[in-house]
PDB file of N, CA and C in Angstrom:
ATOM      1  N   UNK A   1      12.841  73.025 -70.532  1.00  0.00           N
ATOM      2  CA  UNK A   1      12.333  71.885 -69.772  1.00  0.00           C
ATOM      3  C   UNK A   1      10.811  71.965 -69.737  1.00  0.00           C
ATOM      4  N   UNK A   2       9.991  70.846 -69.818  1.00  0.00           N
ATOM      5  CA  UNK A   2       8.287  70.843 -69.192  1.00  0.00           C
ATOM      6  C   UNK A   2       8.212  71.076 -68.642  1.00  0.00           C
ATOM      7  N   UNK A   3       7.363  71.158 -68.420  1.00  0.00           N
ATOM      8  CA  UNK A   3       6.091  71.679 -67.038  1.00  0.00           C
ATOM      9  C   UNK A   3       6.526  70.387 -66.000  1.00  0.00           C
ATOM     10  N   UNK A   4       5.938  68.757 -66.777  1.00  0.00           N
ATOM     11  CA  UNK A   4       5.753  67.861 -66.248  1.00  0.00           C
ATOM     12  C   UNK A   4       7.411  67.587 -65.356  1.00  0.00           C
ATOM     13  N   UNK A   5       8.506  68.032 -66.564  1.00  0.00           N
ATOM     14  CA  UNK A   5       9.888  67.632 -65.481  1.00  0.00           C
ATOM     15  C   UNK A   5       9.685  68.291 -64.764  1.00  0.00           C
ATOM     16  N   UNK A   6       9.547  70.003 -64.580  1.00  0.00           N
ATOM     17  CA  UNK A   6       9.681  70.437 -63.315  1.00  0.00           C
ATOM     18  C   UNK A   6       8.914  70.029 -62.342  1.00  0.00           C
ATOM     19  N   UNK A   7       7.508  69.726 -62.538  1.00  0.00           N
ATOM     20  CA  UNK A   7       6.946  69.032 -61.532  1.00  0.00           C
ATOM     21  C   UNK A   7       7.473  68.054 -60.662  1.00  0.00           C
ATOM     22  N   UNK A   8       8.148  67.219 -61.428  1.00  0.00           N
ATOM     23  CA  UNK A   8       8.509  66.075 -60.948  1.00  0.00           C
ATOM     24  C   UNK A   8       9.706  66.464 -59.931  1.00  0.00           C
ATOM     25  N   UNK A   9      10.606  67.422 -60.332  1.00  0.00           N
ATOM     26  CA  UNK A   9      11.765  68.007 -59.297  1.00  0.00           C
ATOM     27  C   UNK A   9      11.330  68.279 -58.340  1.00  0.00           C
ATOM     28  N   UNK A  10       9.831  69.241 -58.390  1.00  0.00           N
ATOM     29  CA  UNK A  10       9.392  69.746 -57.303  1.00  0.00           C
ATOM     30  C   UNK A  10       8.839  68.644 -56.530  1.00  0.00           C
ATOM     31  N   UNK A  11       8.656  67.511 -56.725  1.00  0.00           N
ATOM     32  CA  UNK A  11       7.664  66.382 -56.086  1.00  0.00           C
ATOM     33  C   UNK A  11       9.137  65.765 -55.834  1.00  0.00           C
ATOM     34  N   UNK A  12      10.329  65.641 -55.864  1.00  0.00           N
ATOM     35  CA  UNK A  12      10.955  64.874 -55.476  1.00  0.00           C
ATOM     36  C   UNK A  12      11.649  65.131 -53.976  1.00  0.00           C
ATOM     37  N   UNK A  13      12.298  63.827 -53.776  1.00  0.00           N
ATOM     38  CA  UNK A  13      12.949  64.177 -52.323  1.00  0.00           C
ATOM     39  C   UNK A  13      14.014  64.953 -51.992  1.00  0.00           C
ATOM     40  N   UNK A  14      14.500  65.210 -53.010  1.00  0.00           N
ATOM     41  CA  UNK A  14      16.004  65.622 -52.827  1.00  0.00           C
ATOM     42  C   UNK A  14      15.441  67.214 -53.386  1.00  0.00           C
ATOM     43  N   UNK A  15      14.369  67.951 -53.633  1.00  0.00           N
ATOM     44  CA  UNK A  15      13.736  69.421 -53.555  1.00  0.00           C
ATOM     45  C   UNK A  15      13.245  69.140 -52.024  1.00  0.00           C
ATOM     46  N   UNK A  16      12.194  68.483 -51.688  1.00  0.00           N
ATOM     47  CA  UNK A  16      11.455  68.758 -50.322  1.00  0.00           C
ATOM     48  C   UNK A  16      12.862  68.717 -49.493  1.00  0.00           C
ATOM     49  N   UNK A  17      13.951  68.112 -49.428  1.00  0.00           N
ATOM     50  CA  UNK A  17      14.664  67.742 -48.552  1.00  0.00           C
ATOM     51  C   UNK A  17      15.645  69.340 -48.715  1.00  0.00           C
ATOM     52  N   UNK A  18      15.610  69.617 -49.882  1.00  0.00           N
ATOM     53  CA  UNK A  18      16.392  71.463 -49.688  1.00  0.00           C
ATOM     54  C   UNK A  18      15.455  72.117 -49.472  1.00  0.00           C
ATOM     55  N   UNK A  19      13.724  72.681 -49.881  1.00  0.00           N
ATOM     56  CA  UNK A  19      13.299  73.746 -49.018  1.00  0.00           C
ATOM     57  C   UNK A  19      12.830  72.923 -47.445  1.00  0.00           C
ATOM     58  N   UNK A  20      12.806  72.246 -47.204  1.00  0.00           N
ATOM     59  CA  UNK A  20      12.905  72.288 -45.761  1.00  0.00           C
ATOM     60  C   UNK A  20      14.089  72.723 -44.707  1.00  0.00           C
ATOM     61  N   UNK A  21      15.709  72.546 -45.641  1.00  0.00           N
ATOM     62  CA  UNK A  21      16.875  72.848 -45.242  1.00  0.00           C
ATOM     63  C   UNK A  21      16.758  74.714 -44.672  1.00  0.00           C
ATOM     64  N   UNK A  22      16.111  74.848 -46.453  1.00  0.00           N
ATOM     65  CA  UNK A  22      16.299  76.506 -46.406  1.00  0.00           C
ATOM     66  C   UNK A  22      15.129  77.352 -45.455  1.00  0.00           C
ATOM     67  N   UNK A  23      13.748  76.368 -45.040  1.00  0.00           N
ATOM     68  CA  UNK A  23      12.586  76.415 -44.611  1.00  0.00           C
ATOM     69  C   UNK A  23      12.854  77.706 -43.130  1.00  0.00           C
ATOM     70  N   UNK A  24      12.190  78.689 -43.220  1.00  0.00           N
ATOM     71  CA  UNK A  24      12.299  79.838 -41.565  1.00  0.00           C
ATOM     72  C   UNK A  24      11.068  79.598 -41.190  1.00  0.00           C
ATOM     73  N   UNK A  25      10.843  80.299 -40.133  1.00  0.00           N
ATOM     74  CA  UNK A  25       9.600  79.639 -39.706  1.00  0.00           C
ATOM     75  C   UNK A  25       9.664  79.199 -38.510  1.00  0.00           C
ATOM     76  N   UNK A  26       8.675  79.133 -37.355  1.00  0.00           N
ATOM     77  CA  UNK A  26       8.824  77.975 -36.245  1.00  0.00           C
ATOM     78  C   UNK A  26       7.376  77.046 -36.485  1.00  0.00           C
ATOM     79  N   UNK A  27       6.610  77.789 -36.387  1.00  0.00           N
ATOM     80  CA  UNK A  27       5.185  77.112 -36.511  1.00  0.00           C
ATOM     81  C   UNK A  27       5.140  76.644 -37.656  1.00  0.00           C
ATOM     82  N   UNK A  28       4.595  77.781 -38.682  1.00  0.00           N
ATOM     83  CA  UNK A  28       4.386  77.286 -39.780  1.00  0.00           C
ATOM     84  C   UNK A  28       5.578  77.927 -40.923  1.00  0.00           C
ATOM     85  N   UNK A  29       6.565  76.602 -40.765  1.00  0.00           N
ATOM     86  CA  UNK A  29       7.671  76.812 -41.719  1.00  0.00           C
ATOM     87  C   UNK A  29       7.332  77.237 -43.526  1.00  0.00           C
ATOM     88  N   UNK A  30       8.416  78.122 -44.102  1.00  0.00           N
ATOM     89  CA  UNK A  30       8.279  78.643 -45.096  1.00  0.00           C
ATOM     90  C   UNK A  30       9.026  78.705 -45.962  1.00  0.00           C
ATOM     91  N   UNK A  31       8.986  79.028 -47.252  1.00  0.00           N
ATOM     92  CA  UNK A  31      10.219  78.852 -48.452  1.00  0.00           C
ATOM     93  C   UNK A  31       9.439  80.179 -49.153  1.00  0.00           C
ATOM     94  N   UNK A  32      10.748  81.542 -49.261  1.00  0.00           N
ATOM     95  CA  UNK A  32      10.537  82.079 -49.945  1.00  0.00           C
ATOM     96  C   UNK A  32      10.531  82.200 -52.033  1.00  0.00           C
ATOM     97  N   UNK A  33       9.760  82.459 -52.396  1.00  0.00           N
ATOM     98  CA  UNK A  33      10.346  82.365 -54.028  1.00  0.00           C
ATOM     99  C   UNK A  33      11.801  82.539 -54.490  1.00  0.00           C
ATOM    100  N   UNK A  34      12.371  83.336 -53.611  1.00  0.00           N
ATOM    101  CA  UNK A  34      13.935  83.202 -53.765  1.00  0.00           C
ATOM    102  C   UNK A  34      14.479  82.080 -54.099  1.00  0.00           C
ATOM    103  N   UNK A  35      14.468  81.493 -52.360  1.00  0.00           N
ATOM    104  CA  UNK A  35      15.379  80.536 -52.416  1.00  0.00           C
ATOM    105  C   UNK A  35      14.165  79.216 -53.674  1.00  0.00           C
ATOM    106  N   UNK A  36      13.324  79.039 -53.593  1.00  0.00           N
ATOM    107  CA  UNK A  36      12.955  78.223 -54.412  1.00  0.00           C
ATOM    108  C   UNK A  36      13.690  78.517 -55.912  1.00  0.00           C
ATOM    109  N   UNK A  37      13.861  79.660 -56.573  1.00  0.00           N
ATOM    110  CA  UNK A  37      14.494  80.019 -57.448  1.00  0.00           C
ATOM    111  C   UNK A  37      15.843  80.062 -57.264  1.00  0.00           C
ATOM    112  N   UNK A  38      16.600  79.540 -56.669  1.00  0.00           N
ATOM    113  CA  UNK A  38      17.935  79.543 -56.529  1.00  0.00           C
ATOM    114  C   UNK A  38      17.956  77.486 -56.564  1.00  0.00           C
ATOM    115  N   UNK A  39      16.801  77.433 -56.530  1.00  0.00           N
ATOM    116  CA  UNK A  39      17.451  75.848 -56.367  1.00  0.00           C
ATOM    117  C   UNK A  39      17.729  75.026 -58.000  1.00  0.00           C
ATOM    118  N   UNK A  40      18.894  74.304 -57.989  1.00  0.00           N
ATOM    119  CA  UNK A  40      19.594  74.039 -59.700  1.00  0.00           C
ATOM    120  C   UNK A  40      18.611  72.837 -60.279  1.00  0.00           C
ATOM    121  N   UNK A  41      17.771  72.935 -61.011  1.00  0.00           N
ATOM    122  CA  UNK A  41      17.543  71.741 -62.327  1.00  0.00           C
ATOM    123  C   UNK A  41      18.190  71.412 -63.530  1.00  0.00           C
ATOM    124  N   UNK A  42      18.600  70.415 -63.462  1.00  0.00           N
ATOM    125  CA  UNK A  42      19.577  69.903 -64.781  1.00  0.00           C
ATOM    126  C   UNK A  42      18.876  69.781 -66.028  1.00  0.00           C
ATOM    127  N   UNK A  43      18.684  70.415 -66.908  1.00  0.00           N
ATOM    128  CA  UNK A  43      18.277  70.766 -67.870  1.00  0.00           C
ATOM    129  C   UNK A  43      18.534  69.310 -68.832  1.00  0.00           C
ATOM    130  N   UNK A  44      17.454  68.645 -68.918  1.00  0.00           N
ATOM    131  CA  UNK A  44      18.070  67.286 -70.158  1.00  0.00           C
ATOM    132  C   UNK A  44      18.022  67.891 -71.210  1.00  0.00           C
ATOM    133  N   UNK A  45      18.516  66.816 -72.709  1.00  0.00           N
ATOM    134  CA  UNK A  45      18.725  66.925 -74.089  1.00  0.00           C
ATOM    135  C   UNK A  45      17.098  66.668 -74.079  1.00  0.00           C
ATOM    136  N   UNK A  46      16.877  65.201 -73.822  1.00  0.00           N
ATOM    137  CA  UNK A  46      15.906  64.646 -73.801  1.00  0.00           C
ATOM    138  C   UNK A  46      15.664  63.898 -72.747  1.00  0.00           C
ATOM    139  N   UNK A  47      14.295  64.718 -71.958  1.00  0.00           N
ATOM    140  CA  UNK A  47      13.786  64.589 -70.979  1.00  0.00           C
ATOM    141  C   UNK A  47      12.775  63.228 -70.769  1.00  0.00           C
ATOM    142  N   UNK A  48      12.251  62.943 -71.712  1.00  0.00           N
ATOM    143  CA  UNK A  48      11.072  61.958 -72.432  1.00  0.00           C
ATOM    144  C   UNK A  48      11.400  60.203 -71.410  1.00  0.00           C
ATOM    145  N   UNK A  49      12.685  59.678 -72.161  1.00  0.00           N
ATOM    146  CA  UNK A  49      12.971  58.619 -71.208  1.00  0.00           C
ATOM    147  C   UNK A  49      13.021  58.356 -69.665  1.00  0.00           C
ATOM    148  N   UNK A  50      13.326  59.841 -69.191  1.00  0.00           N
ATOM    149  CA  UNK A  50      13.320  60.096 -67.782  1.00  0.00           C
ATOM    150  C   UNK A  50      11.930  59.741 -67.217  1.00  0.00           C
ATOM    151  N   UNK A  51      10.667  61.346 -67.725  1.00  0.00           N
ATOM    152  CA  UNK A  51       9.845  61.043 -67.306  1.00  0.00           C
ATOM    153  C   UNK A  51       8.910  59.618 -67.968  1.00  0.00           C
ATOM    154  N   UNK A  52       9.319  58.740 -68.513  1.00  0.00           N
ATOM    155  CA  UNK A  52       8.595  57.670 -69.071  1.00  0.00           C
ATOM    156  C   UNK A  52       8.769  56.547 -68.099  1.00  0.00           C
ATOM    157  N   UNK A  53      10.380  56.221 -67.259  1.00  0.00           N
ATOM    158  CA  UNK A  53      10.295  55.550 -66.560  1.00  0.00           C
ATOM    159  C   UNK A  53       9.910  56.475 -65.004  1.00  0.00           C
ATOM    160  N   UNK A  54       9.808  57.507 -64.820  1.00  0.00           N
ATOM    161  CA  UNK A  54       9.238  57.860 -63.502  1.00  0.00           C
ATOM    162  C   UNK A  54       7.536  57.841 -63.541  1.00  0.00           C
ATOM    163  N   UNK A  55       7.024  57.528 -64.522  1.00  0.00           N
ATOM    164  CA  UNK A  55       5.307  57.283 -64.650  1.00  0.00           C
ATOM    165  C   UNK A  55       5.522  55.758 -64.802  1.00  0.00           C
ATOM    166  N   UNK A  56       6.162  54.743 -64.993  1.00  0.00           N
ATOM    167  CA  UNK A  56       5.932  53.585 -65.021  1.00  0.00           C
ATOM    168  C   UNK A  56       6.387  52.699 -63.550  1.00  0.00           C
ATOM    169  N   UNK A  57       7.372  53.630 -63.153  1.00  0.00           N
ATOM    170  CA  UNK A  57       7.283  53.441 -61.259  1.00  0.00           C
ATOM    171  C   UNK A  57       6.110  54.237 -60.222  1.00  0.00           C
ATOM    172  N   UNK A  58       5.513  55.197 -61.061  1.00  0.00           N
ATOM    173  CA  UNK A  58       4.075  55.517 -60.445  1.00  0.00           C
ATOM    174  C   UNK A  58       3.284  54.862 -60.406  1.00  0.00           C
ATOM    175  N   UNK A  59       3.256  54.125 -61.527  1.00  0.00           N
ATOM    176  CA  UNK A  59       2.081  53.182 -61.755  1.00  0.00           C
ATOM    177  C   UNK A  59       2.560  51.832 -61.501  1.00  0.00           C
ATOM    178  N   UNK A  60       3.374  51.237 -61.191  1.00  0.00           N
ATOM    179  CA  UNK A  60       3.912  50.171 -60.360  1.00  0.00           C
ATOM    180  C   UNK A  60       3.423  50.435 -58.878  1.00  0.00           C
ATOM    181  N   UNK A  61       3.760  51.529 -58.312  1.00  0.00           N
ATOM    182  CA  UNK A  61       3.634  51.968 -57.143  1.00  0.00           C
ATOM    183  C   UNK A  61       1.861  51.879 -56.683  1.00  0.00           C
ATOM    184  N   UNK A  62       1.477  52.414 -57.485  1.00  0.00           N
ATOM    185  CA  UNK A  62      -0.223  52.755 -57.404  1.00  0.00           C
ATOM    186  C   UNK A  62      -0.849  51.151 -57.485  1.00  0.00           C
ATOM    187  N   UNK A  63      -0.172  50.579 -58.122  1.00  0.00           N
ATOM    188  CA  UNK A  63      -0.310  48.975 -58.452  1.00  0.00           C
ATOM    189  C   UNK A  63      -0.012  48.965 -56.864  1.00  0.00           C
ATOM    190  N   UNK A  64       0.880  48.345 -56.242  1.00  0.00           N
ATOM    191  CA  UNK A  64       0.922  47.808 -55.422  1.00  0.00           C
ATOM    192  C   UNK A  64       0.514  48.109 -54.215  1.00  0.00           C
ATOM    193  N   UNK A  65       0.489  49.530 -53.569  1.00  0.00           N
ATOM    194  CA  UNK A  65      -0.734  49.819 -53.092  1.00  0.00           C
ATOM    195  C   UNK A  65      -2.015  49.172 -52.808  1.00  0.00           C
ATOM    196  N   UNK A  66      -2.127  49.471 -54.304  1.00  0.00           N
ATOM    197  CA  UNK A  66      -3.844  48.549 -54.009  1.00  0.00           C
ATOM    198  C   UNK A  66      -4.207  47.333 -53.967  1.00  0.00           C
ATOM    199  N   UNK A  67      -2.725  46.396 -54.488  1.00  0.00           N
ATOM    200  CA  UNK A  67      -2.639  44.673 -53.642  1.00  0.00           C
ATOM    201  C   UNK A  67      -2.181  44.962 -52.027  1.00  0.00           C
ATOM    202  N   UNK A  68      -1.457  45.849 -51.186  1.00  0.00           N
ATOM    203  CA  UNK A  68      -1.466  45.926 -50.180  1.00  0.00           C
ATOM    204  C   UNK A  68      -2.795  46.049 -49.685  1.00  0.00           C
ATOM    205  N   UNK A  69      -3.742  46.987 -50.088  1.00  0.00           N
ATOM    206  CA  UNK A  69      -4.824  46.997 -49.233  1.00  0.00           C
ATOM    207  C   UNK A  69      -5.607  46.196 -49.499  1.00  0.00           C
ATOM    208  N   UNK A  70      -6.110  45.339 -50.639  1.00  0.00           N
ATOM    209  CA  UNK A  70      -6.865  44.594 -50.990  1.00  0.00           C
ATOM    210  C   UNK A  70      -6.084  43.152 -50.059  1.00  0.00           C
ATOM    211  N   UNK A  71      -4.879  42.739 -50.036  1.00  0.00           N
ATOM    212  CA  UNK A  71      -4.486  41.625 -49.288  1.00  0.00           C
ATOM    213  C   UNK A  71      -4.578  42.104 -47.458  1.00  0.00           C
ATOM    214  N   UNK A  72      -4.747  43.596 -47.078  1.00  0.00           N
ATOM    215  CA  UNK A  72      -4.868  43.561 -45.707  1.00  0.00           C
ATOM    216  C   UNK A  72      -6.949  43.159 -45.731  1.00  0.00           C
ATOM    217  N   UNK A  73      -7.475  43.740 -46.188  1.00  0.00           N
ATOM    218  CA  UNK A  73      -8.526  43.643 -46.279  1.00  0.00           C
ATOM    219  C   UNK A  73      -9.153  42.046 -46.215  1.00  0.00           C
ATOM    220  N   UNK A  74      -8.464  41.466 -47.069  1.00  0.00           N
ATOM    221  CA  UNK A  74      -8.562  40.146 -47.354  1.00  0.00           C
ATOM    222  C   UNK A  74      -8.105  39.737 -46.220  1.00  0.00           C
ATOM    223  N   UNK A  75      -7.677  39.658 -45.279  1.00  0.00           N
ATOM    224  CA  UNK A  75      -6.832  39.033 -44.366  1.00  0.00           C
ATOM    225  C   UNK A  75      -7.459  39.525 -42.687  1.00  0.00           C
ATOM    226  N   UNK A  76      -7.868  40.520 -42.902  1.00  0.00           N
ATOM    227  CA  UNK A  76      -9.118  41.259 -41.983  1.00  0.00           C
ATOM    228  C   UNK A  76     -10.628  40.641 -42.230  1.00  0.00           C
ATOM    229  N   UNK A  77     -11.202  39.893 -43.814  1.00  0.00           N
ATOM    230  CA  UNK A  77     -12.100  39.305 -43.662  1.00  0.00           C
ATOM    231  C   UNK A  77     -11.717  37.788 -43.104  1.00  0.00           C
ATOM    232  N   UNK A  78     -10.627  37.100 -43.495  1.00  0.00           N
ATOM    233  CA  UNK A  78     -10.401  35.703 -43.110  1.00  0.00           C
ATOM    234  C   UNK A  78     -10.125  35.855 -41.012  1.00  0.00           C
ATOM    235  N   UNK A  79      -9.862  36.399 -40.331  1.00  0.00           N
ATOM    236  CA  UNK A  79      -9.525  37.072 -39.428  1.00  0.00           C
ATOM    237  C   UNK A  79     -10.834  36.715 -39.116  1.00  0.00           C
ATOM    238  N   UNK A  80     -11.366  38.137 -38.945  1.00  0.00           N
ATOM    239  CA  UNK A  80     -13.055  37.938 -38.636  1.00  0.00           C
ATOM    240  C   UNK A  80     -13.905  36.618 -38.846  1.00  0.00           C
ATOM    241  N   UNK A  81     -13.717  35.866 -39.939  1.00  0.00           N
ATOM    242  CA  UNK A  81     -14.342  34.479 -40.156  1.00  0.00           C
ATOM    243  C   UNK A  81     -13.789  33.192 -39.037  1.00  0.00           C
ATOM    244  N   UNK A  82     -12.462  33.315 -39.358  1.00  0.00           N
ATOM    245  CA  UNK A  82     -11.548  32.289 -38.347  1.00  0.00           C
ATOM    246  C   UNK A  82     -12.245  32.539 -36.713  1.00  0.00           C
ATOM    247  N   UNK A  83     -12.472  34.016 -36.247  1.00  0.00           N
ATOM    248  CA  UNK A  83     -12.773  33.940 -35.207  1.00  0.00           C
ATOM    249  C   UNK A  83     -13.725  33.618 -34.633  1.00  0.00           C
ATOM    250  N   UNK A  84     -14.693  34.181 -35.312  1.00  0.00           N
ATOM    251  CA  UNK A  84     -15.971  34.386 -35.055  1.00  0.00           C
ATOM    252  C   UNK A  84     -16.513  32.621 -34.768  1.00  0.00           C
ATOM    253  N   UNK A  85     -16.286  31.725 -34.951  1.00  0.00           N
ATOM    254  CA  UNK A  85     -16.590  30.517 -35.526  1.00  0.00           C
ATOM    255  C   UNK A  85     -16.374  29.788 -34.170  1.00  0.00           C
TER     256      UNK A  85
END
């Protein structure tokens, strides 16, 4: 497997959502290398299509983002104009 799939396991919800399961700790909770090494990745044939559509929902994502803030922004200057007046 890549680098980049495993990354992506490790960035996903369903990893954060098991080392937090396995997480000791009170304050500042922890995940030993163990259990991080005990957790299963499914090994693809071909990994390529996977990560091709999980970078094209990144970048959808990153897209829309920045029409969210650009339309709050926009809407914070019309705001301010409407009032002010």
């Amino acid at each position: 497997a890549s680098k980049e799939y495993i990354l992506q396991h490790f960035h996903s919800t369903q990893f954060i959502n098991y080392a937090i399961s396995k997480s000791f700790g009170t304050k500042m909770p922890r995940v030993s290398h163990k259990i991080i090494g005990d957790y299963v990745i499914k090994v693809l044939e071909d990994e390529a299509p996977l990560l091709n559509e999980i970078m094209k929902s990144k970048s959808i994502e990153a897209t829309l983002v920045q029409k969210i803030s650009t339309t709050k922004n926009m809407l914070s200057s019309l705001l301010v104009e409407v009032f002010e007046k």
